[in-house]
Protein backbone atom coordinates (compact mmCIF):
# COMPACT_ATOMS: atom_id res chain seq x y z
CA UNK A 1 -48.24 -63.85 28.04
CA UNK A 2 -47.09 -66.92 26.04
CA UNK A 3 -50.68 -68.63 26.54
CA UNK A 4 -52.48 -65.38 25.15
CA UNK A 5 -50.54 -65.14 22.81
CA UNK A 6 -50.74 -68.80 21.15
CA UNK A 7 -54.77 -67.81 21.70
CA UNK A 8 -54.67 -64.96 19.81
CA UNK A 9 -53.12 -66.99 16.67
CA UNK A 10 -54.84 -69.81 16.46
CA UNK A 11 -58.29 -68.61 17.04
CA UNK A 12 -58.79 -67.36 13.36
CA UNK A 13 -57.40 -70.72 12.31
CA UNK A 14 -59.87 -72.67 14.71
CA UNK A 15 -62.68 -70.41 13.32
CA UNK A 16 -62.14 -70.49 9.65
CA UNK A 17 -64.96 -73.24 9.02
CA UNK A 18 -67.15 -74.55 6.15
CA UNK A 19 -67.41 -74.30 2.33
CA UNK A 20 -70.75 -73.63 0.01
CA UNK A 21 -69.29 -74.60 -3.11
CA UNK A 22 -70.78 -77.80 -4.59
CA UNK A 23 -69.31 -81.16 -5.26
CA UNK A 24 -67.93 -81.18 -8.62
CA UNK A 25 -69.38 -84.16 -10.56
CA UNK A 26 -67.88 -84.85 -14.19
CA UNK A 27 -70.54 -85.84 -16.40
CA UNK A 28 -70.53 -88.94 -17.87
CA UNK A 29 -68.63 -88.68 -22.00
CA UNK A 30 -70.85 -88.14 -24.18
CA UNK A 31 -69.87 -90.64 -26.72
CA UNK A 32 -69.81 -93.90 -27.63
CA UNK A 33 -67.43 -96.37 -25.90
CA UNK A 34 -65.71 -97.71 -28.57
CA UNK A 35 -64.64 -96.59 -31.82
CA UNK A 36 -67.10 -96.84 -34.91
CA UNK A 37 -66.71 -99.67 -37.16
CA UNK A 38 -67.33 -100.57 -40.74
CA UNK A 39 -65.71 -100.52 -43.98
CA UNK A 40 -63.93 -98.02 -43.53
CA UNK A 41 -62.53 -98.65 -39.73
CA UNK A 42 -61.72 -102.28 -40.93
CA UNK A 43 -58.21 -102.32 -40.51
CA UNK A 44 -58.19 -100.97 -36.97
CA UNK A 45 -57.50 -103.13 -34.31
CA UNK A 46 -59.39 -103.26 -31.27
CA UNK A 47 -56.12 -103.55 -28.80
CA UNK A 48 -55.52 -100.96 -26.03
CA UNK A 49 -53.94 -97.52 -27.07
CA UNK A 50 -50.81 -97.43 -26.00
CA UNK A 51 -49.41 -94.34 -24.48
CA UNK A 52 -46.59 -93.46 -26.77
CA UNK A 53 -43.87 -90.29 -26.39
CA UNK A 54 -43.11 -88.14 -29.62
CA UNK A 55 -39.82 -89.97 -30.19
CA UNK A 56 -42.02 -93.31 -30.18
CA UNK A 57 -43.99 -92.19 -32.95
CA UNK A 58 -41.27 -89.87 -34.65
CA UNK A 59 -38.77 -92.47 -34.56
CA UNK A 60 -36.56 -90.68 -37.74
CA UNK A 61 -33.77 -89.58 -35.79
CA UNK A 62 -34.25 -85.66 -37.58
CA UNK A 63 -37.19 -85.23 -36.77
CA UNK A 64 -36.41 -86.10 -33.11
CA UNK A 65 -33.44 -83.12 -33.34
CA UNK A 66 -36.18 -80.30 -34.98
CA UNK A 67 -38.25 -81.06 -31.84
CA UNK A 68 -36.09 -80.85 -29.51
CA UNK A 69 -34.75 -77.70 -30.63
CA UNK A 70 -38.27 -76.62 -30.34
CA UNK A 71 -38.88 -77.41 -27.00
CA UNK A 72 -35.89 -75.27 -26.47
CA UNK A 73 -36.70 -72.50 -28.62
CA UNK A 74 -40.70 -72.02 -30.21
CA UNK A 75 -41.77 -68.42 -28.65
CA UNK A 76 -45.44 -69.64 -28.91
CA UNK A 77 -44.14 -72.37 -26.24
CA UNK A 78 -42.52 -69.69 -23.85
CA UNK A 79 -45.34 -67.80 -23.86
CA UNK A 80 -47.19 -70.90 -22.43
CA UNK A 81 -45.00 -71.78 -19.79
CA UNK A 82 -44.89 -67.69 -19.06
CA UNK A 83 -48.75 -68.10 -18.45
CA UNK A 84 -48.51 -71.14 -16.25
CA UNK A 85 -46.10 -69.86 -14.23
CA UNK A 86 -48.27 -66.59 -13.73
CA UNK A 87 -51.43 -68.70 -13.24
CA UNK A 88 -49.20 -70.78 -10.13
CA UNK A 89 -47.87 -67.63 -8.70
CA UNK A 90 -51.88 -66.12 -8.79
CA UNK A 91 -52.66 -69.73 -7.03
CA UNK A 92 -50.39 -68.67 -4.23
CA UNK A 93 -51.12 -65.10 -4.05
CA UNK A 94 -54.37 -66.18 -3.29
CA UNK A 95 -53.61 -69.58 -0.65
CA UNK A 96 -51.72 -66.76 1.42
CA UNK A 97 -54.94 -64.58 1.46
CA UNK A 98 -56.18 -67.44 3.65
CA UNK A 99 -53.39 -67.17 6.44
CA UNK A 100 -52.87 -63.98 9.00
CA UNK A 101 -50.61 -61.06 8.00
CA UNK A 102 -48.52 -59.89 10.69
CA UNK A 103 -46.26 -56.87 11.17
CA UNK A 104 -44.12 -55.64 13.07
CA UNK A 105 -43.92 -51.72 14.04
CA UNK A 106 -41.66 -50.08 15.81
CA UNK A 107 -41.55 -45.97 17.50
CA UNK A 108 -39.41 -43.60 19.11
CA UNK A 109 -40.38 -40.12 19.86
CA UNK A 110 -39.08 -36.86 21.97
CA UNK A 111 -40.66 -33.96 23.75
CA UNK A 112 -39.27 -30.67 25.45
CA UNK A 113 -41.28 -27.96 26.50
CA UNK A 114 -38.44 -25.51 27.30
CA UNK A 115 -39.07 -25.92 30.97
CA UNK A 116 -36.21 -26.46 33.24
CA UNK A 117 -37.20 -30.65 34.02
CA UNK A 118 -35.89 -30.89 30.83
CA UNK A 119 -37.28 -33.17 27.51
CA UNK A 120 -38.93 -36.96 27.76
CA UNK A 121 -38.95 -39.66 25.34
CA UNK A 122 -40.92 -42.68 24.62
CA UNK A 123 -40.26 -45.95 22.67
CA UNK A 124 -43.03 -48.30 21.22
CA UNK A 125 -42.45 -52.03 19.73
CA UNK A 126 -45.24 -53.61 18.18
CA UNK A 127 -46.16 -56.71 16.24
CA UNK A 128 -48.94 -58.82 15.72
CA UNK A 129 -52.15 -59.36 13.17
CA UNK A 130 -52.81 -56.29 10.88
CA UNK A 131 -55.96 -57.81 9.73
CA UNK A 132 -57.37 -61.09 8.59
CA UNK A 133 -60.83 -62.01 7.69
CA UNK A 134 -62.21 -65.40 9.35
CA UNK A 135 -62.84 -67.49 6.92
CA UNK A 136 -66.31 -68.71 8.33
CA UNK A 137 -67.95 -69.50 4.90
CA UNK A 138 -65.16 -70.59 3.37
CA UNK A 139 -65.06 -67.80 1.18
CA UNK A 140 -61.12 -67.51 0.55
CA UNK A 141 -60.73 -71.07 0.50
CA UNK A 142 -62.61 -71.10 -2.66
CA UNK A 143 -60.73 -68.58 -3.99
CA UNK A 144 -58.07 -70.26 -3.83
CA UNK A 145 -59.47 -73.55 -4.64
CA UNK A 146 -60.56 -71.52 -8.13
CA UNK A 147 -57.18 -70.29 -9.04
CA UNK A 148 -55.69 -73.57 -8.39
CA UNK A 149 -57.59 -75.28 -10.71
CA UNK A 150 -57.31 -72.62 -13.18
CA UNK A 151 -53.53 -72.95 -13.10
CA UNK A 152 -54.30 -76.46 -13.60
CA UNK A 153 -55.87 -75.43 -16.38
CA UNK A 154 -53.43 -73.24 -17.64
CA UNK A 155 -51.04 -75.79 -17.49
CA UNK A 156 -53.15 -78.38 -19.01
CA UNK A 157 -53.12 -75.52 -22.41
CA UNK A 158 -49.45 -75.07 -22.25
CA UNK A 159 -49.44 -79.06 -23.12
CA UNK A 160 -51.76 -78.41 -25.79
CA UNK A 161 -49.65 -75.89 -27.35
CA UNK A 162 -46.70 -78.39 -26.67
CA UNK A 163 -48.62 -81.60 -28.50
CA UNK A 164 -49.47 -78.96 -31.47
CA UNK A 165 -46.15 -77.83 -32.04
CA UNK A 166 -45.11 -81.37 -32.13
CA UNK A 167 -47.36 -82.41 -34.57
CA UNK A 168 -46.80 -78.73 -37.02
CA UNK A 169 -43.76 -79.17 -36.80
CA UNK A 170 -43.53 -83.19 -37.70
CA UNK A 171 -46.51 -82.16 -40.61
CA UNK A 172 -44.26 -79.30 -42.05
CA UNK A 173 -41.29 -81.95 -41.92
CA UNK A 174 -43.17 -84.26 -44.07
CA UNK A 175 -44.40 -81.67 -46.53
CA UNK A 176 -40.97 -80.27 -47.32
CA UNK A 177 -40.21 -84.04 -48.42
CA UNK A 178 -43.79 -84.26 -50.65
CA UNK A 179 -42.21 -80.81 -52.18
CA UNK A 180 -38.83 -82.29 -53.18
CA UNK A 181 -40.41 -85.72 -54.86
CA UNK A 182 -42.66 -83.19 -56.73
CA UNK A 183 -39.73 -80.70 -57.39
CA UNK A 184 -38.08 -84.07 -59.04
CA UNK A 185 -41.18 -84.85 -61.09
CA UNK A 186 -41.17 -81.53 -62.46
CA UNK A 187 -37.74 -81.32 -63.30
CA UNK A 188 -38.26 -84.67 -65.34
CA UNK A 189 -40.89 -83.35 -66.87
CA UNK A 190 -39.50 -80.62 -68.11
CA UNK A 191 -36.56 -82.49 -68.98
CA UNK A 192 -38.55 -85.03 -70.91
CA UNK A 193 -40.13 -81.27 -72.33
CA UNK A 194 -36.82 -80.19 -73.93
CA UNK A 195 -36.66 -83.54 -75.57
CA UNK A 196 -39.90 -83.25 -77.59
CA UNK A 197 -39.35 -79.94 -78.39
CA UNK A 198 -35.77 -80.63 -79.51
CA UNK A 199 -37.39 -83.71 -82.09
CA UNK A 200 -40.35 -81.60 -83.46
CA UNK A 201 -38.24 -79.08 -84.42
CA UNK A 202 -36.23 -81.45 -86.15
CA UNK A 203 -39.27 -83.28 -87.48
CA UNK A 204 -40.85 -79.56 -88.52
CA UNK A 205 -37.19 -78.44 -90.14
CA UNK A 206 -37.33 -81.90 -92.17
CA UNK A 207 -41.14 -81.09 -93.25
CA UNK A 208 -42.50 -84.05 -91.23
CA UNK A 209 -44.58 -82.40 -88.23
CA UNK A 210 -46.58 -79.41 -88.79
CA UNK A 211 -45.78 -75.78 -86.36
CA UNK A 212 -48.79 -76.57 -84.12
CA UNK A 213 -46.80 -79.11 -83.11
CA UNK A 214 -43.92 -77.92 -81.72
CA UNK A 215 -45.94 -75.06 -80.05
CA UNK A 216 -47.74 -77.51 -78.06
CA UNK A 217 -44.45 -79.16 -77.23
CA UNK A 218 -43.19 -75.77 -75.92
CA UNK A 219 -46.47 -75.09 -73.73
CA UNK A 220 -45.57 -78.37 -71.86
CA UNK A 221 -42.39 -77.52 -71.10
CA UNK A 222 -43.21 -73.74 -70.79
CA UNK A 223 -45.81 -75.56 -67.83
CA UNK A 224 -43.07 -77.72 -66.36
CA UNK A 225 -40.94 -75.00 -65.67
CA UNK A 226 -43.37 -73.05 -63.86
CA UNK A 227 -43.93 -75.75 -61.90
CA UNK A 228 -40.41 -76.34 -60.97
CA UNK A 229 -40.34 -72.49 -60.34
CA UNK A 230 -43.67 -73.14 -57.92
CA UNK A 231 -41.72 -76.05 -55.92
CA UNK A 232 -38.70 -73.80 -55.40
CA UNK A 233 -41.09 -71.41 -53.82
CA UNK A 234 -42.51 -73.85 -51.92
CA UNK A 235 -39.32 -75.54 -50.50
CA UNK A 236 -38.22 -72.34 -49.22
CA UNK A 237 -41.69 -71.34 -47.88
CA UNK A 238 -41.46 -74.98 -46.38
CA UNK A 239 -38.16 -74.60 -44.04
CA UNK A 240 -38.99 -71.13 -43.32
CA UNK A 241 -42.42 -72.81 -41.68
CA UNK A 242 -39.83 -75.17 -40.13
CA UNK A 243 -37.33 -72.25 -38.95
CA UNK A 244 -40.60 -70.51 -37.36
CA UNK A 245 -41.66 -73.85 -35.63
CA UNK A 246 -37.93 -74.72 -34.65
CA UNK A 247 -37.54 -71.19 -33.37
CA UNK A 248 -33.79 -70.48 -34.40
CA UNK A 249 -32.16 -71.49 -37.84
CA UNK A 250 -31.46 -74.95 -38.73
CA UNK A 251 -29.38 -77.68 -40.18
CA UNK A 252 -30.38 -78.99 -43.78
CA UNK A 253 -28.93 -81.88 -42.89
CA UNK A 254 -32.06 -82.45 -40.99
CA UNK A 255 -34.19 -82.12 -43.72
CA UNK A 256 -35.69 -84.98 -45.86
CA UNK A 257 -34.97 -86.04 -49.11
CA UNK A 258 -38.18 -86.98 -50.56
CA UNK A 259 -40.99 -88.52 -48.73
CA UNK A 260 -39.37 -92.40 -48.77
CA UNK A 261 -37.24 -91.16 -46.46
CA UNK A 262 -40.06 -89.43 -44.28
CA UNK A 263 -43.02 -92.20 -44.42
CA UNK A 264 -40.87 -95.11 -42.11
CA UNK A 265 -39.79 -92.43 -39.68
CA UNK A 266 -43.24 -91.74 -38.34
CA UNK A 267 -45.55 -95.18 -37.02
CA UNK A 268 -48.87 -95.87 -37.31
CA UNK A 269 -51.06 -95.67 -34.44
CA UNK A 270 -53.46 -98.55 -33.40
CA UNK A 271 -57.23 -97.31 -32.29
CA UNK A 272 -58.38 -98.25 -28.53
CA UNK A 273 -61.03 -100.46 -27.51
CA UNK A 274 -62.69 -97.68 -25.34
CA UNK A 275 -62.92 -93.89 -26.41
CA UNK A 276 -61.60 -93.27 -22.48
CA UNK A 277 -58.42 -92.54 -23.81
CA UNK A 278 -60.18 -89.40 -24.96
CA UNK A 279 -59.84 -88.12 -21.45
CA UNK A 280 -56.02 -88.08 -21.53
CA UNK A 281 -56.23 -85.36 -23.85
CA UNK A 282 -54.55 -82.04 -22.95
CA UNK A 283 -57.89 -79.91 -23.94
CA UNK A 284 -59.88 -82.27 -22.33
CA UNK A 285 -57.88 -81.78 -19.18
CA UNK A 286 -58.13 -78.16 -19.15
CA UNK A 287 -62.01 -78.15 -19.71
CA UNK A 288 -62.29 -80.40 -16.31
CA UNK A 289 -60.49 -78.11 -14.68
CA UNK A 290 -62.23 -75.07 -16.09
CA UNK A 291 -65.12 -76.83 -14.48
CA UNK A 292 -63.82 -77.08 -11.18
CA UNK A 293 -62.80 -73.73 -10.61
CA UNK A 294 -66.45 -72.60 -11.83
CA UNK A 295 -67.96 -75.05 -8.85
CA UNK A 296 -65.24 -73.14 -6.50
CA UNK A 297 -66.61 -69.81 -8.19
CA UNK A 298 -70.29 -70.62 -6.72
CA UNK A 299 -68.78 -71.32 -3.52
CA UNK A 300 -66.84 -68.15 -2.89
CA UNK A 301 -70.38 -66.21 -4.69
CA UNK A 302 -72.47 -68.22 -1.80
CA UNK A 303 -69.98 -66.90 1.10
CA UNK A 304 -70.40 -63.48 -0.27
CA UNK A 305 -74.14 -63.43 0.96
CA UNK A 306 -72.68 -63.76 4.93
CA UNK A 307 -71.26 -61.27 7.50
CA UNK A 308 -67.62 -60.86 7.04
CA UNK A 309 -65.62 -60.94 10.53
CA UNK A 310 -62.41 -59.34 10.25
CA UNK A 311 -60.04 -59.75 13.50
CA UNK A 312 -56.71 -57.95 14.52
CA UNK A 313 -54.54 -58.43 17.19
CA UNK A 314 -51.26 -56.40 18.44
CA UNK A 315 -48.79 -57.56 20.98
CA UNK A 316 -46.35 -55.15 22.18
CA UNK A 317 -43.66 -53.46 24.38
CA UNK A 318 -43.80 -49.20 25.22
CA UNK A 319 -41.58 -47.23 27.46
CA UNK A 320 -40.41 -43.76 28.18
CA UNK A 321 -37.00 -45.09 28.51
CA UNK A 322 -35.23 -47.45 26.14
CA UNK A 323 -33.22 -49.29 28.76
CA UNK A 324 -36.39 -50.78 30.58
CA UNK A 325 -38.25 -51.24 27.11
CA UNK A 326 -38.43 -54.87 27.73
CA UNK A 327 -39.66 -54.21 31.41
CA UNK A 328 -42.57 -57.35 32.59
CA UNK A 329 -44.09 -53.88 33.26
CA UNK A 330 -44.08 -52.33 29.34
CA UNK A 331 -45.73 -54.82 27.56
CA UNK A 332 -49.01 -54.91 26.50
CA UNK A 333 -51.73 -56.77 23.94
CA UNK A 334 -55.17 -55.48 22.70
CA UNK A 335 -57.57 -57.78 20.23
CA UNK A 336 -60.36 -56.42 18.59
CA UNK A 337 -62.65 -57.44 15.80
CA UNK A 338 -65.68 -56.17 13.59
CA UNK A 339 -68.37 -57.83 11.36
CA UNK A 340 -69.56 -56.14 8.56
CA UNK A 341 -72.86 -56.93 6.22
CA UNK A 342 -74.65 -55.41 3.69
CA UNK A 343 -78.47 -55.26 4.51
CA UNK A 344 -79.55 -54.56 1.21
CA UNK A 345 -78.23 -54.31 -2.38
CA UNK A 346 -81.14 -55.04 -4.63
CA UNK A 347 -80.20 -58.29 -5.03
CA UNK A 348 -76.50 -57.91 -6.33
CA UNK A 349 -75.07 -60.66 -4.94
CA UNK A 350 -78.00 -63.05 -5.16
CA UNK A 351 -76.63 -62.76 -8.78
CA UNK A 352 -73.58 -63.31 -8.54
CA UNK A 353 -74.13 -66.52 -7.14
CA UNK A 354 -76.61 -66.66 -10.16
CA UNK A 355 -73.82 -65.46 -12.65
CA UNK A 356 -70.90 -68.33 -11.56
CA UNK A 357 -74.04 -71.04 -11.50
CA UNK A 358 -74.26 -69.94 -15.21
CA UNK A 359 -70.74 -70.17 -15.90
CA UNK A 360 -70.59 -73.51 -14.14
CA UNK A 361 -73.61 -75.07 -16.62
CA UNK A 362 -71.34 -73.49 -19.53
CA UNK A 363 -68.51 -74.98 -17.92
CA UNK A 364 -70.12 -78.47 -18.26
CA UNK A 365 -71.01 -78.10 -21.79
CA UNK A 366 -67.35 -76.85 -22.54
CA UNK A 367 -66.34 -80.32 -21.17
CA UNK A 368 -68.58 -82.47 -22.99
CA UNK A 369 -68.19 -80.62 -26.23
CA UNK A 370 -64.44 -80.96 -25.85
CA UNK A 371 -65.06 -84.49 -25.56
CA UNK A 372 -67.50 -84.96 -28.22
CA UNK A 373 -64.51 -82.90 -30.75
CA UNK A 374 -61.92 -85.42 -29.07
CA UNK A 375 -64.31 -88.40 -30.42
CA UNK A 376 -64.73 -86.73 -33.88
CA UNK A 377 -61.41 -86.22 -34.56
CA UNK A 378 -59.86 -89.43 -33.64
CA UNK A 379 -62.86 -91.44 -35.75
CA UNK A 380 -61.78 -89.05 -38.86
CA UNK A 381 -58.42 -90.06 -38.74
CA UNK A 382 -59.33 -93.81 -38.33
CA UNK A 383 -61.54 -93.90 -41.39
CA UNK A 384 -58.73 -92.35 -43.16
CA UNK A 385 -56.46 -94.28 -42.19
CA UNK A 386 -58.11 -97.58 -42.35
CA UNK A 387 -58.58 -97.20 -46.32
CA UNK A 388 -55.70 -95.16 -46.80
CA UNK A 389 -53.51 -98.40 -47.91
CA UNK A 390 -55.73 -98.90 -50.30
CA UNK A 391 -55.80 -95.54 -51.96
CA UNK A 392 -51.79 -95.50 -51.87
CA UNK A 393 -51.73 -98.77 -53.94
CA UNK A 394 -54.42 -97.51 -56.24
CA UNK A 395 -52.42 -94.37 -56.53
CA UNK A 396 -49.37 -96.43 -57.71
CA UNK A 397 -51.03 -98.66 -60.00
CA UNK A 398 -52.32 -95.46 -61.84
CA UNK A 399 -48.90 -93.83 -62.15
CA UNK A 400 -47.45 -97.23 -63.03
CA UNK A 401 -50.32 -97.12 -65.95
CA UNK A 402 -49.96 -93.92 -67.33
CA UNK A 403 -46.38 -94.45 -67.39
CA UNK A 404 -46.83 -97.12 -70.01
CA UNK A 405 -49.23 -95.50 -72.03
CA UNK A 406 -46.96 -92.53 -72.10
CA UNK A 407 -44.26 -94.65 -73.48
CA UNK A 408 -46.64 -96.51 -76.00
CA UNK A 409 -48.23 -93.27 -76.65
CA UNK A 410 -45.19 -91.36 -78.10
CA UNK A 411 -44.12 -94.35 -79.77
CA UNK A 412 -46.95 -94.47 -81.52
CA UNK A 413 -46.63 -90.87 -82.83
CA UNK A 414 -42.97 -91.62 -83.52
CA UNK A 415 -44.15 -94.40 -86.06
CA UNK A 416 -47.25 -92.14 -87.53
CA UNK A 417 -50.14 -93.93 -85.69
CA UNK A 418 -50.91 -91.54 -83.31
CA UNK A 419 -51.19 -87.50 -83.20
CA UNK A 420 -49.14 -85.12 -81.48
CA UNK A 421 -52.18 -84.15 -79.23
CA UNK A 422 -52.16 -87.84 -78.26
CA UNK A 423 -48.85 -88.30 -77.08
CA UNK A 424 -49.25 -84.82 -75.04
CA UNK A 425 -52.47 -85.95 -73.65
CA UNK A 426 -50.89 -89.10 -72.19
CA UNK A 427 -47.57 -86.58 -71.12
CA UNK A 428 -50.21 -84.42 -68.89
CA UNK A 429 -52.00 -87.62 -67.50
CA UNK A 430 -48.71 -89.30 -66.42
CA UNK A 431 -47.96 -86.24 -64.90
CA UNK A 432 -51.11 -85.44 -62.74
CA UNK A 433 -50.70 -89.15 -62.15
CA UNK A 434 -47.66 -88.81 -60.36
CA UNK A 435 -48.27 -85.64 -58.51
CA UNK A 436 -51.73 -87.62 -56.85
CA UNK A 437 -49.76 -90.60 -56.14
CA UNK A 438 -47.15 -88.37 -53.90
CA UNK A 439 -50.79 -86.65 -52.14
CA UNK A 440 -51.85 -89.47 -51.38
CA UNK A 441 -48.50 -91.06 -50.27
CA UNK A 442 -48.59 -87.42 -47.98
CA UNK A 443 -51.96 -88.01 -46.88
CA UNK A 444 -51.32 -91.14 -45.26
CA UNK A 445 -48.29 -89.44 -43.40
CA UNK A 446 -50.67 -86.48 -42.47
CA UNK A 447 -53.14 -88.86 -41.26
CA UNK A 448 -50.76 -90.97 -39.11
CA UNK A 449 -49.69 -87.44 -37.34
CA UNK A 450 -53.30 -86.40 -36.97
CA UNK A 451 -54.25 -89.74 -35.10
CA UNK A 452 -51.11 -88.66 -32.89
CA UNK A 453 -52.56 -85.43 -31.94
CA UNK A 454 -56.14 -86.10 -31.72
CA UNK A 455 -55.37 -88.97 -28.88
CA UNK A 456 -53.12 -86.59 -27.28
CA UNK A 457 -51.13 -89.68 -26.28
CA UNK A 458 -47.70 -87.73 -25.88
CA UNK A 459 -46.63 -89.03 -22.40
CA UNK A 460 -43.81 -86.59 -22.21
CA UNK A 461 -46.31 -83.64 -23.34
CA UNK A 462 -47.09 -83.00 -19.18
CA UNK A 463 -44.10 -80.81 -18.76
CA UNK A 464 -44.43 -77.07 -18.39
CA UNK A 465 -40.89 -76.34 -18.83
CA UNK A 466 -38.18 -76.65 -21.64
């Protein structure tokens, strides 16, 4: 009984056999191997990337508290993890599709006829294989080899959602501190507003400036204060961003000052000798194994053109008695098995196999366009951010100038050399002036943060749970 028994299980295993799917081959990137050069990549060095966590490149101790609150708390982050652990669980459903179910069932039942012998009962115990497919073809094992890799996949997204909350969330940090310097330049300009407007009305009540005057002093400082109003709006609209990011309220504490406070807090990335690196990034990931599970599609479509061979087996004990229900005499075993196989059906499944081939070659051009976007990205941020330097200073040196001719401006209307229109004129250039410098100051933070995400470098970005 034992031997039999040990037959009847391990024949399926012993039988289950072969796959069709095809080797999965990555195809070579389809980029360059190094990054471009020329004037405007001349300030990159050519050392290795280093692979750098979040609190690496955020080093401002703030920041570092907003995103870890966010790993705790961003709902577009739960969801993600939600999907991957769906996508596992779907990975195992399927792996136990490859394995025999077996049951157990178990009877009693009673008959009288009303005769004078009296009733009789019987008792049945059962267990064995319900059913399970052979796996000649290698059908199910592709199945499951398809939903692995798809949870892969899913898991390789879930870090892409995790590297772009990191960097929204460090990009909306850095903005809120561009808004407060420009909040401050508006409030000086206005401030400097109320002055002029308090001297040409004193220079109009003395009969020295005409009216025109002071109305153009009051439209500069009727401007300034819509533009304090405007920063105001955008403060709030900026930690509100930061709330939604965070996913639960915050601490202002944590919130910059002005951007001289955010600027040393996040570091400067150095560009790689090899555009490799590329393949480290969490899209990238998930396109390879996108790939993979199409190659384990075709498989599973191939095994669908064979005979499937289902087996079953029962092992079991019956009596009419339940004392001598475990009698040598009561048990017995039956195994049976059918094939089935369609003959013909106008070529359905000749196109499915067609269908998954397709979705494979789309697969493959998925995963070299993801590369080739990789590639693009990363050499846009490095020409950026190999002439941004040069833009801040530029930026500076033009604010520092129109500074000065501000001053020598409205002290030459003072002493009757210059017109009113003049000295507002150089008011409105020192003030566009310093609004560009802080973009540009911005930029080069936005740029450093972009390099960040484009490598996809975040070491620590491989976890799938908070």
């Amino acid at each position: 009984m034992k031997r039999n028994s040990f037959i009847l299980i391990a024949m399926p295993l012993m039988l289950a056999g072969c796959s069709l799917a095809p080797k999965t081959v990555l195809p070579a990137p389809p980029v360059s191997q190094s990054w471009p050069v020329g004037d405007a990549y001349l300030l990159q060095s050519e050392e290795a990337l280093p692979i750098l966590s979040y609190k690496t490149v955020f080093s401002d101790a703030r920041l570092q508290s907003l995103v870890d609150q966010a790993m705790a708390n961003n709902r577009d982050l739960r969801v993600a993890y939600a999907n991957v652990a769906a996508a596992r669980a779907q990975a195992r459903v399927s792996r136990a599709g490859q394995f025999p179910a077996l049951g157990v069932s178990a009877g009693a039942g009673y008959s009288d006829s009303g005769g004078t012998s009296g009733g009789s009962g019987d008792f049945s115990l059962r267990g064995g294989i319900t059913s399970f497919e052979l796996d000649l073809f290698g059908r199910l094992a592709n199945a499951a080899e398809s939903d692995r890799n798809s949870a892969l996949a899913t898991e390789a997204a879930s870090r892409t959602v995790r590297l772009a909350l990191i960097a929204d969330l460090a990009n909306a940090w850095a903005a809120y501190g561009a808004d407060r310097d420009l909040l401050a330049i508006a409030e000086d300009t206005a401030a400097n507003a109320r002055e002029n407007v308090r001297l040409t009305k004193a220079r109009l009540d003395g009969g020295v400036a005409p009216r025109t005057d002071l109305r153009q002093a009051e439209q500069i400082l009727a401007t300034a204060e819509d533009s304090i109003a405007q920063q105001k709006t955008a403060l709030a609209q900026d930690e509100n961003l930061i709330r939604l990011l965070v996913g639960a309220d915050i601490d202002r504490a944590l919130l910059p000052a002005g951007l001289a406070e955010v600027t040393p807090g996040i570091a400067s990335l150095p560009a790689g000798v090899s555009s490799q690196i590329l393949l480290r990034r969490p899209d990238v990931i998930e396109a390879e194994y996108r790939l993979r599970a199409a190659n384990a599609d075709i498989g599973a479509a191939r095994a669908r053109l064979f005979p499937t061979i289902s087996l079953t087996g029962l092992l079991g004990f019956a009596s009419n008695a339940l004392s001598s229900l475990f009698d040598g005499g009561s048990f017995n075993y039956s195994v049976g098995g059918d094939a089935t196989a369609t003959i013909f059906d106008f070529g359905g499944r000749r196109a499915g196999v067609d269908v998954t081939k397709a979705q494979r070659d789309a697969a493959v051009a998925s995963y070299e366009g993801a590369i080739q976007t990789a590639f693009r990205e990363v050499a846009d941020a490095l020409a950026v951010q190999g002439t941004i330097a040069e833009r801040v200073r530029a930026a500076a040196a033009n604010s520092e100038a129109a500074a000065d001719t501000a001053m020598l401006t409205d002290a030459r209307y003072k002493g009757g050399v210059d017109s009113f229109l003049a000295s507002l004129d150089a008011q409105r250039s020192l003030y566009s002036a310093r609004r560009s410098e802080i973009a540009t100051q911005l930029l080069l933070v936005q740029t450093r943060i972009v390099l960040f995400r484009a490598l996809g470098g975040d070491s620590s970005a491989g976890s799938t749970a908070p």
